[in-house]
N, C-alpha and C. Protein backbone atom coordinates (compact mmCIF):
# COMPACT_ATOMS: atom_id res chain seq x y z
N UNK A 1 2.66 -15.34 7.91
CA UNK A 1 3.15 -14.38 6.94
C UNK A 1 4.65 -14.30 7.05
N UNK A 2 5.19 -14.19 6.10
CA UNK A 2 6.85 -14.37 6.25
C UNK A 2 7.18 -13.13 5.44
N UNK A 3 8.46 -12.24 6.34
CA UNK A 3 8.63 -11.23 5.93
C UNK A 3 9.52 -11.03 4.67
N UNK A 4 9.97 -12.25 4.22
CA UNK A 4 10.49 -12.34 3.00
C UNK A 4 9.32 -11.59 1.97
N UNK A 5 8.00 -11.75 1.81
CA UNK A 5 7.13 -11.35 1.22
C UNK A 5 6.70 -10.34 1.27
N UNK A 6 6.65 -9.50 2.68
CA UNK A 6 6.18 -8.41 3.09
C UNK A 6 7.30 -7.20 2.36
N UNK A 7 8.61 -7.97 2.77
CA UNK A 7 9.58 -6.40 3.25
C UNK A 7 10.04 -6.12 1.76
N UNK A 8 9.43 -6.64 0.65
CA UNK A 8 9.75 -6.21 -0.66
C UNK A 8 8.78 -4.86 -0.92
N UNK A 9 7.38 -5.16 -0.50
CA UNK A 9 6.57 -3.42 -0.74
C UNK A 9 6.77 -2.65 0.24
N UNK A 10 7.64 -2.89 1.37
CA UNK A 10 7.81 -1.95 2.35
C UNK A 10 9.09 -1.09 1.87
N UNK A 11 10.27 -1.79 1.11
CA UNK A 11 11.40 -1.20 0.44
C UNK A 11 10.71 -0.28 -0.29
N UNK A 12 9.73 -1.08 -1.30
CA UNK A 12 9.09 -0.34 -2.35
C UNK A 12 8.80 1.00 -1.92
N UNK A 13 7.81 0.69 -0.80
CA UNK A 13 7.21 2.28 -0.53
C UNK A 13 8.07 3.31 -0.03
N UNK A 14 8.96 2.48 0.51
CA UNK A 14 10.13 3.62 0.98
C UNK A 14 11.03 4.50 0.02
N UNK A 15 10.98 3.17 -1.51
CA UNK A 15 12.16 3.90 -2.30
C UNK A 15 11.16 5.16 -2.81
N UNK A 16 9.72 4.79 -2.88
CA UNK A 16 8.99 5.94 -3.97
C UNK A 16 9.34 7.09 -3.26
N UNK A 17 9.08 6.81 -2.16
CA UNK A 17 9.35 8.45 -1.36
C UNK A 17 10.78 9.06 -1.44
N UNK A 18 11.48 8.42 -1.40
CA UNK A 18 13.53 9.22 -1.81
C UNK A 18 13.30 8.94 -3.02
N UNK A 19 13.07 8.36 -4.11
CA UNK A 19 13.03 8.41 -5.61
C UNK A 19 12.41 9.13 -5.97
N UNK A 20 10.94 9.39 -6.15
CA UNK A 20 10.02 10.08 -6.85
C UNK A 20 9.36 11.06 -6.04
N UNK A 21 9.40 11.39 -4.82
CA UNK A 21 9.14 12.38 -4.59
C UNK A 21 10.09 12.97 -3.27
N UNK A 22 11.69 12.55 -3.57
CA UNK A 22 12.41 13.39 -2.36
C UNK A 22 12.57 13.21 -1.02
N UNK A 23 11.45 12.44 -0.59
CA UNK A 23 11.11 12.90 0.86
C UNK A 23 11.68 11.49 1.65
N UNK A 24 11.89 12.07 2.52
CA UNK A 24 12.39 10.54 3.64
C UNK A 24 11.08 10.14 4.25
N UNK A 25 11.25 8.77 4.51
CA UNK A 25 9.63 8.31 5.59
C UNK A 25 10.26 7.60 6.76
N UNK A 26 9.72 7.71 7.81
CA UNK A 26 10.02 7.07 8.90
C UNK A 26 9.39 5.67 9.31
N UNK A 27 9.70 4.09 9.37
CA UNK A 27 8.75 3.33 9.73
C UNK A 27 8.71 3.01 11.43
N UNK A 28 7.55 2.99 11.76
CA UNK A 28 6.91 2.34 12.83
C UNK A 28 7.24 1.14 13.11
N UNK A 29 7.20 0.23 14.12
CA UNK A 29 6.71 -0.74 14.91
C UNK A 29 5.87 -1.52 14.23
N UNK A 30 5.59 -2.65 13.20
CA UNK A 30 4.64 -3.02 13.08
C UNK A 30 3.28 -3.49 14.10
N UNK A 31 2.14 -3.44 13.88
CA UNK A 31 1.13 -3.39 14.95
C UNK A 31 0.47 -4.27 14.53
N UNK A 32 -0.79 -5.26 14.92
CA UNK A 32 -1.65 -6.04 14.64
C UNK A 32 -3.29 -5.52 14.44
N UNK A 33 -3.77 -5.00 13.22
CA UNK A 33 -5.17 -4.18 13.01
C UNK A 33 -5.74 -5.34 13.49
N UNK A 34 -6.80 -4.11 14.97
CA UNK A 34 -7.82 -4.84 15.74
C UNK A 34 -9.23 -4.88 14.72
N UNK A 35 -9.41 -3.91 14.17
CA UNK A 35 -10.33 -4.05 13.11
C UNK A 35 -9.49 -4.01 11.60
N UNK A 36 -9.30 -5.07 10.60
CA UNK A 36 -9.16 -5.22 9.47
C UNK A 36 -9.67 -4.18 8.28
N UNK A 37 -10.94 -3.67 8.63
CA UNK A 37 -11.47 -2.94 7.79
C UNK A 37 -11.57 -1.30 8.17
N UNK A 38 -11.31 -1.07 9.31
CA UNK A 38 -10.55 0.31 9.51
C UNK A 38 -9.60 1.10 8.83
N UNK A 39 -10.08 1.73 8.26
CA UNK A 39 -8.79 2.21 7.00
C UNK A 39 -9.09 3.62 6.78
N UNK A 40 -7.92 4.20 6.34
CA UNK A 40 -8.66 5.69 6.19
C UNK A 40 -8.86 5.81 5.12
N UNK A 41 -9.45 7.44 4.24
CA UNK A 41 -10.32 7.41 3.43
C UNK A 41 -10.04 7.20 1.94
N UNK A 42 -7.94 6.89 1.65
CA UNK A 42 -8.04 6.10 0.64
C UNK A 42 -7.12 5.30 0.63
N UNK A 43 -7.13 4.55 -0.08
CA UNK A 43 -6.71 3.01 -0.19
C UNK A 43 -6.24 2.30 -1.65
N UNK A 44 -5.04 2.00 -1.45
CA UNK A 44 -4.71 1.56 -2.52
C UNK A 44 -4.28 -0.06 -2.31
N UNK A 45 -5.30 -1.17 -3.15
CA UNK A 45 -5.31 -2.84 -2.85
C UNK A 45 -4.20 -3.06 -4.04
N UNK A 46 -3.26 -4.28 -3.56
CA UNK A 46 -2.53 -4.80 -4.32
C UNK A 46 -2.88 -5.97 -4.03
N UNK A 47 -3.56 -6.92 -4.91
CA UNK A 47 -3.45 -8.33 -4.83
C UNK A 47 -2.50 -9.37 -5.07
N UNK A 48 -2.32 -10.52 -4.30
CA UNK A 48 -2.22 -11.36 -4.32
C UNK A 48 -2.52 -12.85 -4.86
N UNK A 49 -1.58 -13.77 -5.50
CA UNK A 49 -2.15 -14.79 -5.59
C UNK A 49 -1.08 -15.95 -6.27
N UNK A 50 -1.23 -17.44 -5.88
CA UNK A 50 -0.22 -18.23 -6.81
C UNK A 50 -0.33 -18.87 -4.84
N UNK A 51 1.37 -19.17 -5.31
CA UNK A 51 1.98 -20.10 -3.52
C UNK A 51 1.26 -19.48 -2.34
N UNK A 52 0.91 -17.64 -2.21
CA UNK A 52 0.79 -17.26 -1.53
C UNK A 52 -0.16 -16.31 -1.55
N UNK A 53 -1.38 -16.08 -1.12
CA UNK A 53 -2.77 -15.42 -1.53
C UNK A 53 -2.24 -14.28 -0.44
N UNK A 54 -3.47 -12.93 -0.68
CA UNK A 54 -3.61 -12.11 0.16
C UNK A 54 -3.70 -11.03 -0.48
N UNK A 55 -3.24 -9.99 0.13
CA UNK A 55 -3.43 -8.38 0.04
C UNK A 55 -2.77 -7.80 0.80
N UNK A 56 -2.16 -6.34 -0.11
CA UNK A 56 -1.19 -5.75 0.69
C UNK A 56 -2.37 -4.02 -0.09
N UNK A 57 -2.38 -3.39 1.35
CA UNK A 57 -3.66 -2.03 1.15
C UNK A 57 -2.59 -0.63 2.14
N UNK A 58 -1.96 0.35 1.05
CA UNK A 58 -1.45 1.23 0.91
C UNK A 58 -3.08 2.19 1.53
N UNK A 59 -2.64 2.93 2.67
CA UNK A 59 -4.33 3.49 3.32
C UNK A 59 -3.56 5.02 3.69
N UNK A 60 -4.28 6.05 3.20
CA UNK A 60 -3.76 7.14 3.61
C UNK A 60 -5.24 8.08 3.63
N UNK A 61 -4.53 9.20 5.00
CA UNK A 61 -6.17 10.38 4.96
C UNK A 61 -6.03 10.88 3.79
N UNK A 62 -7.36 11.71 3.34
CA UNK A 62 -7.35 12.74 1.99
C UNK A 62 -5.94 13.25 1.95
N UNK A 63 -5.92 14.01 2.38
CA UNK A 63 -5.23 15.48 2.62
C UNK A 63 -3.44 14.69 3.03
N UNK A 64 -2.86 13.59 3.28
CA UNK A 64 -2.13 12.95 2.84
C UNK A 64 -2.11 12.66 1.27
N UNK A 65 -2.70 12.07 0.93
CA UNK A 65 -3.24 11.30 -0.26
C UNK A 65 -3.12 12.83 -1.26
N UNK A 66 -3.94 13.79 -1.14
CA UNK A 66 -3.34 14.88 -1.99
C UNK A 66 -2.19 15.77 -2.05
N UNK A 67 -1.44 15.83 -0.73
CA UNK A 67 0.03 16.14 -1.05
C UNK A 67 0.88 15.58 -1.74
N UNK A 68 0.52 14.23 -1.51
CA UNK A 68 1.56 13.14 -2.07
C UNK A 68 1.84 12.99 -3.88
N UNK A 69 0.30 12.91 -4.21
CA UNK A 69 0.00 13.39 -5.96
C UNK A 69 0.21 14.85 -6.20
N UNK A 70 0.09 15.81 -5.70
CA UNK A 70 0.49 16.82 -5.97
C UNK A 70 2.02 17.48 -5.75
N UNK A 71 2.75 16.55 -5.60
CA UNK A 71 4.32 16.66 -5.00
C UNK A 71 4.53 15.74 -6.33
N UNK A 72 3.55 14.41 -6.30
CA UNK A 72 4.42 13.57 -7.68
C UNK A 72 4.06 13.65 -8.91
N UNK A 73 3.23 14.84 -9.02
CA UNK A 73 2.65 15.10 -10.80
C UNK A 73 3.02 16.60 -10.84
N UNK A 74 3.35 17.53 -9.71
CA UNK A 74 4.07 18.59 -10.10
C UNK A 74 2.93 19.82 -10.40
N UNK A 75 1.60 19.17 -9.97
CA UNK A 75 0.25 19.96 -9.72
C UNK A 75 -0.02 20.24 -8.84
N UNK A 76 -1.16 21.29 -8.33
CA UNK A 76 -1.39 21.57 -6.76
C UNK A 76 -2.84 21.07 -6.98
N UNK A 77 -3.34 20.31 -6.10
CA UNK A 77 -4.54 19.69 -5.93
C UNK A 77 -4.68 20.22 -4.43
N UNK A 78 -6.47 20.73 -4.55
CA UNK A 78 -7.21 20.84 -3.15
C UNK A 78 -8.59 19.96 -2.51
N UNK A 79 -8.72 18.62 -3.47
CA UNK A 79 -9.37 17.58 -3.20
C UNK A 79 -9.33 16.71 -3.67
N UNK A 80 -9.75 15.60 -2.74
CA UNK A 80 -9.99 14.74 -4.14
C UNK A 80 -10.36 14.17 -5.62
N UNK A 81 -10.08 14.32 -6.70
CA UNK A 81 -10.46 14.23 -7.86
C UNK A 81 -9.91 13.22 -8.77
N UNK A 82 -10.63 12.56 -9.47
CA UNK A 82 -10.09 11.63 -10.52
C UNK A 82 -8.86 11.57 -11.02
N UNK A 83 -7.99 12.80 -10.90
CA UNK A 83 -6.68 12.83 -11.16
C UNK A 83 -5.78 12.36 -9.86
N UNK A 84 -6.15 12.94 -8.70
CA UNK A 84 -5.90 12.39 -7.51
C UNK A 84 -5.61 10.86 -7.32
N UNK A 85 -7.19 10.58 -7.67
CA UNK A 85 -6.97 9.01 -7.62
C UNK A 85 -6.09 8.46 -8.60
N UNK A 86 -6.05 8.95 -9.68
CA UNK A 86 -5.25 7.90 -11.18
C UNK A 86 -3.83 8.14 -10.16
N UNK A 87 -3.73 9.34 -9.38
CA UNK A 87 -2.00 9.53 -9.63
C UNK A 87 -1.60 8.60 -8.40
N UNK A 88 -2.28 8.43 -7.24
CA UNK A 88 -2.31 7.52 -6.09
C UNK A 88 -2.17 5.92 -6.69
N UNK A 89 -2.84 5.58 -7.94
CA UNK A 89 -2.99 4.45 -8.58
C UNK A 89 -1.82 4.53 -8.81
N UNK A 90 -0.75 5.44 -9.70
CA UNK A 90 0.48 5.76 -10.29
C UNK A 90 1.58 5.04 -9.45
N UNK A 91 1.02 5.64 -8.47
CA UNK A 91 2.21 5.30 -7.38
C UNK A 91 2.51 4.14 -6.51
N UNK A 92 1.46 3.94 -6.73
CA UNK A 92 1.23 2.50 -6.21
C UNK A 92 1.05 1.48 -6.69
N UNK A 93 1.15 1.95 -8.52
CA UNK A 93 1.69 0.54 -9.24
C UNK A 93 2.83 0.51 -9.79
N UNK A 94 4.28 1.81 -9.20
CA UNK A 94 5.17 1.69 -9.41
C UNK A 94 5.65 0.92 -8.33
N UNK A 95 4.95 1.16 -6.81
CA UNK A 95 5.42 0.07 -5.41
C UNK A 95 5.17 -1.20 -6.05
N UNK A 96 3.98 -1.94 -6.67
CA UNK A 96 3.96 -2.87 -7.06
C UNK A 96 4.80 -3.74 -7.98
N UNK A 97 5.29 -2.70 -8.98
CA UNK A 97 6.10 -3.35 -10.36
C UNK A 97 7.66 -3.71 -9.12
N UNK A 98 8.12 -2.33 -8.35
CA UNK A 98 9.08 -3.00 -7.94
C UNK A 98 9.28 -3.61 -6.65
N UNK A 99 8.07 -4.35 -6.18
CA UNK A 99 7.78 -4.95 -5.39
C UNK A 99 8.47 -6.42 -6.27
N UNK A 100 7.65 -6.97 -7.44
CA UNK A 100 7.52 -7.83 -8.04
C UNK A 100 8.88 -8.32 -8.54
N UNK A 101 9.73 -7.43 -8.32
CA UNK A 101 11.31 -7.84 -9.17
C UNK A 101 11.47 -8.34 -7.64
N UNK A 102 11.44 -7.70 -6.15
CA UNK A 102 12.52 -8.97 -5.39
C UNK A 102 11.68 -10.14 -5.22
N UNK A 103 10.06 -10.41 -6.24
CA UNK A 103 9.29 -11.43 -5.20
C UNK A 103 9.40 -12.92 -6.58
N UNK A 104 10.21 -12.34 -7.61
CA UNK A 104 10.78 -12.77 -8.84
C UNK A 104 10.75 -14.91 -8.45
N UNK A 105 11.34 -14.94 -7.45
CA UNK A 105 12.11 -16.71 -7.56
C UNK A 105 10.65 -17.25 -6.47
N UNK A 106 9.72 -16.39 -6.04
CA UNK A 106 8.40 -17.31 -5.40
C UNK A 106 7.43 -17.14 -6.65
N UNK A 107 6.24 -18.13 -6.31
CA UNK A 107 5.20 -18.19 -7.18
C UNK A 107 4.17 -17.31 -6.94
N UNK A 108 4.12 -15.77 -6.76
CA UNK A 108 3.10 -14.90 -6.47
C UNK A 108 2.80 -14.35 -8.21
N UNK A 109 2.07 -13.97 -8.02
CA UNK A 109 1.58 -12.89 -9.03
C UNK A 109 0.78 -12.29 -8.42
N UNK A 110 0.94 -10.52 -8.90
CA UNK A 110 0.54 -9.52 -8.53
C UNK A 110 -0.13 -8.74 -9.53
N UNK A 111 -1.51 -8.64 -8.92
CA UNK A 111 -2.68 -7.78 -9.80
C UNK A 111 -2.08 -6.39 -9.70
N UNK A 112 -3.18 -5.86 -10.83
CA UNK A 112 -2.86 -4.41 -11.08
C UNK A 112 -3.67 -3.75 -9.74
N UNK A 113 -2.71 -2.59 -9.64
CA UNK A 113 -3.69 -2.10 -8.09
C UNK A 113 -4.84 -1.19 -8.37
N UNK A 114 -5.07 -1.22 -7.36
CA UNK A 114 -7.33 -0.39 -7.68
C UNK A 114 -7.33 0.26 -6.36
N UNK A 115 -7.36 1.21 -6.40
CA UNK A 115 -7.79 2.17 -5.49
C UNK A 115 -9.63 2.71 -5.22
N UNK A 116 -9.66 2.94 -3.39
CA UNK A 116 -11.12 3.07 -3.01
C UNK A 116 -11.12 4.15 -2.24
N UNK A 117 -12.07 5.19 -2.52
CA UNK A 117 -12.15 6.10 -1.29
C UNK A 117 -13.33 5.78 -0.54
N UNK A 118 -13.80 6.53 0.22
CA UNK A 118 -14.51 6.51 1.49
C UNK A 118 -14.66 6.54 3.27
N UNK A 119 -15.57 6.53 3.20
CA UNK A 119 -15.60 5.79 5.00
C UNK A 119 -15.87 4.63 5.33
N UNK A 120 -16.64 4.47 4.38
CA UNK A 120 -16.77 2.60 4.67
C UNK A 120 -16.68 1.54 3.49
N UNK A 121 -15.91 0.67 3.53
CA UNK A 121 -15.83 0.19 2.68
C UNK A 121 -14.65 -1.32 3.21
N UNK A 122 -15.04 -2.18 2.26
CA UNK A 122 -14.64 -3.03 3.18
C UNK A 122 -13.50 -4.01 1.96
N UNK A 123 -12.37 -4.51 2.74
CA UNK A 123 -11.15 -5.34 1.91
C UNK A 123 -11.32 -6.65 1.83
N UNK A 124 -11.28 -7.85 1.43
CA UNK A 124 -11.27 -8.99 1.21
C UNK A 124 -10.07 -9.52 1.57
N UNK A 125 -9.89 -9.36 2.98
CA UNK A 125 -8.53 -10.35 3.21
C UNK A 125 -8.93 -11.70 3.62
N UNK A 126 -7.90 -12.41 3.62
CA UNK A 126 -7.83 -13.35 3.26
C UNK A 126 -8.65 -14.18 4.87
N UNK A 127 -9.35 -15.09 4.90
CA UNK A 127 -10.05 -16.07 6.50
C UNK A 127 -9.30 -16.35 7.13
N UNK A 128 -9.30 -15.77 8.16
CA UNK A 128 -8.84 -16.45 9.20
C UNK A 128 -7.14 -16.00 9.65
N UNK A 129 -6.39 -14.74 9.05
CA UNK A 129 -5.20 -14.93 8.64
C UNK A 129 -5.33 -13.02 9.18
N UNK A 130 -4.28 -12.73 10.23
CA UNK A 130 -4.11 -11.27 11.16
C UNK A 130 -3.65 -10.47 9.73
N UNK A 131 -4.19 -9.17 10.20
CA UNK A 131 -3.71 -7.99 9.07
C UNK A 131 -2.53 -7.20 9.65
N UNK A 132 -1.53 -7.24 9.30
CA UNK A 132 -0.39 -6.60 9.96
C UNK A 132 -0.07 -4.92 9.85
N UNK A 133 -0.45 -4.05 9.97
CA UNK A 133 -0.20 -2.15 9.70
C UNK A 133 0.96 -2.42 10.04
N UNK A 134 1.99 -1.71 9.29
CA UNK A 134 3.24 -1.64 9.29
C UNK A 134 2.68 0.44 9.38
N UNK A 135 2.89 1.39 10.16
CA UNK A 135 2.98 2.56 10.09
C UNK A 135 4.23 3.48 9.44
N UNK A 136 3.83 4.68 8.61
CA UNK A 136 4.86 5.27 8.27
C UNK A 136 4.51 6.76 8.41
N UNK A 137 6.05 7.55 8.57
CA UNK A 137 5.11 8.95 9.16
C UNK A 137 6.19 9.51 7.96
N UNK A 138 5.64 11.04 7.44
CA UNK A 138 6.54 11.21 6.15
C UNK A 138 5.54 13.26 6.14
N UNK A 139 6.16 14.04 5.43
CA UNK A 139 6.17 15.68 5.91
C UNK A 139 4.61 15.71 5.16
N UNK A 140 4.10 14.71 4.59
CA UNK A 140 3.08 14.41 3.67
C UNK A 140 1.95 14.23 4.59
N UNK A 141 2.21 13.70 5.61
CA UNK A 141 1.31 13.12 6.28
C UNK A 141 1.26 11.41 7.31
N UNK A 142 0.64 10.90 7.61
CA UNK A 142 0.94 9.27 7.90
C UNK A 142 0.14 8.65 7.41
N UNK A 143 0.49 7.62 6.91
CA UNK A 143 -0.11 6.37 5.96
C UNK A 143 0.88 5.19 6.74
N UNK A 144 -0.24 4.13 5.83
CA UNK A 144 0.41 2.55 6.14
C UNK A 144 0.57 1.90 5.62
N UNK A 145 1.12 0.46 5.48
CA UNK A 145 1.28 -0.21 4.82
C UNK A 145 0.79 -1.44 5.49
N UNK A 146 -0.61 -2.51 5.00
CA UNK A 146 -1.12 -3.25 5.53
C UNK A 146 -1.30 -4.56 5.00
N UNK A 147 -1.40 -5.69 5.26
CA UNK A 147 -0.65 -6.87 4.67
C UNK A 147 -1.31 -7.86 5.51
N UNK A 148 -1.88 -9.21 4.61
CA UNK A 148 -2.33 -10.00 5.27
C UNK A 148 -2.36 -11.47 4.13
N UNK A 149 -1.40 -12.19 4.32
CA UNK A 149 -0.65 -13.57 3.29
C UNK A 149 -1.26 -14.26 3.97
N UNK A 150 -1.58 -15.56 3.04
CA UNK A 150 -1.68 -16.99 3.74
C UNK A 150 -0.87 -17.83 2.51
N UNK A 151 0.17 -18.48 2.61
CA UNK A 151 0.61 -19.35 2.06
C UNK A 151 -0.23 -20.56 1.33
N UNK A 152 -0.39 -20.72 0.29
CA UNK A 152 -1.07 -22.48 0.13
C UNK A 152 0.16 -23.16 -0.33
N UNK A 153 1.03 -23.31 -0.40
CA UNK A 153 1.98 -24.22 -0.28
C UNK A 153 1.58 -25.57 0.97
N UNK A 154 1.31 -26.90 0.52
CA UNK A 154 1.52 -27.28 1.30
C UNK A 154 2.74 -28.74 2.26
């Protein structure tokens, strides 16, 4: 995985938080997920695909996940609800759009993102290829940013 690819949705997620909703985020240490499919209870998938396949999965608790839409739609939400989710979608296909302007001169293309709640539920990363949690801590709560490329360039 080459961080040329990565550190464009990590800007991303950082600018949404000082752009659209004010707040500073702190990043972590990136870490290596011992379980891939450990995630908390929502999740926002951005796909991958072209030179370089994979998935990059925006994972935050509820109660993260509803401060965050309710700080960026200017509503007070006390669960999860279909608006919740669209606005988590919101936000995470504005990380995507400006993800996609620095990833402009490689051959990726990037799906529209789809968000999952639950406890179990499982991501399609890519065989054989480590999932990287990049951690972020923010007055919202902590979420991550999780990422797992395989190049087909060969």
């Amino acid at each position: 995985m080459k961080a040329m690819y990565i550190n464009p949705f990590l800007n991303a997620s950082m600018n949404l938080f000082k752009e659209y909703l004010n707040v500073s985020v702190t990043v972590s240490p990136p870490v290596l997920l011992k379980d891939p499919n450990e995630l908390k209870e929502v999740s926002a998938i951005i796909g991958l695909a072209g030179d370089t396949v994979g998935a990059v999965v925006l994972t935050f608790s509820r109660e993260t996940a509803i401060k965050m839409v309710s700080k960026f739609s200017g509503l007070s939400f006390m669960a999860i609800t279909n608006e919740v989710i669209d606005g988590v979608g919101e936000m995470v296909n504005i990380i995507a759009g400006n993800a996609k302007k620095d990833l402009e001169d490689y051959r990726i293309e990037i799906s529209l993102p789809g968000v999952i709640t639950g406890n179990s539920y499982n991501i399609n990363w890519p065989k054989g290829v480590p999932v990287i949690s990049i951690p972020f801590q923010s007055e919202f709560g902590d979420f991550s940013v999780n990422v797992s490329m395989r190049d087909m360039k060969v």
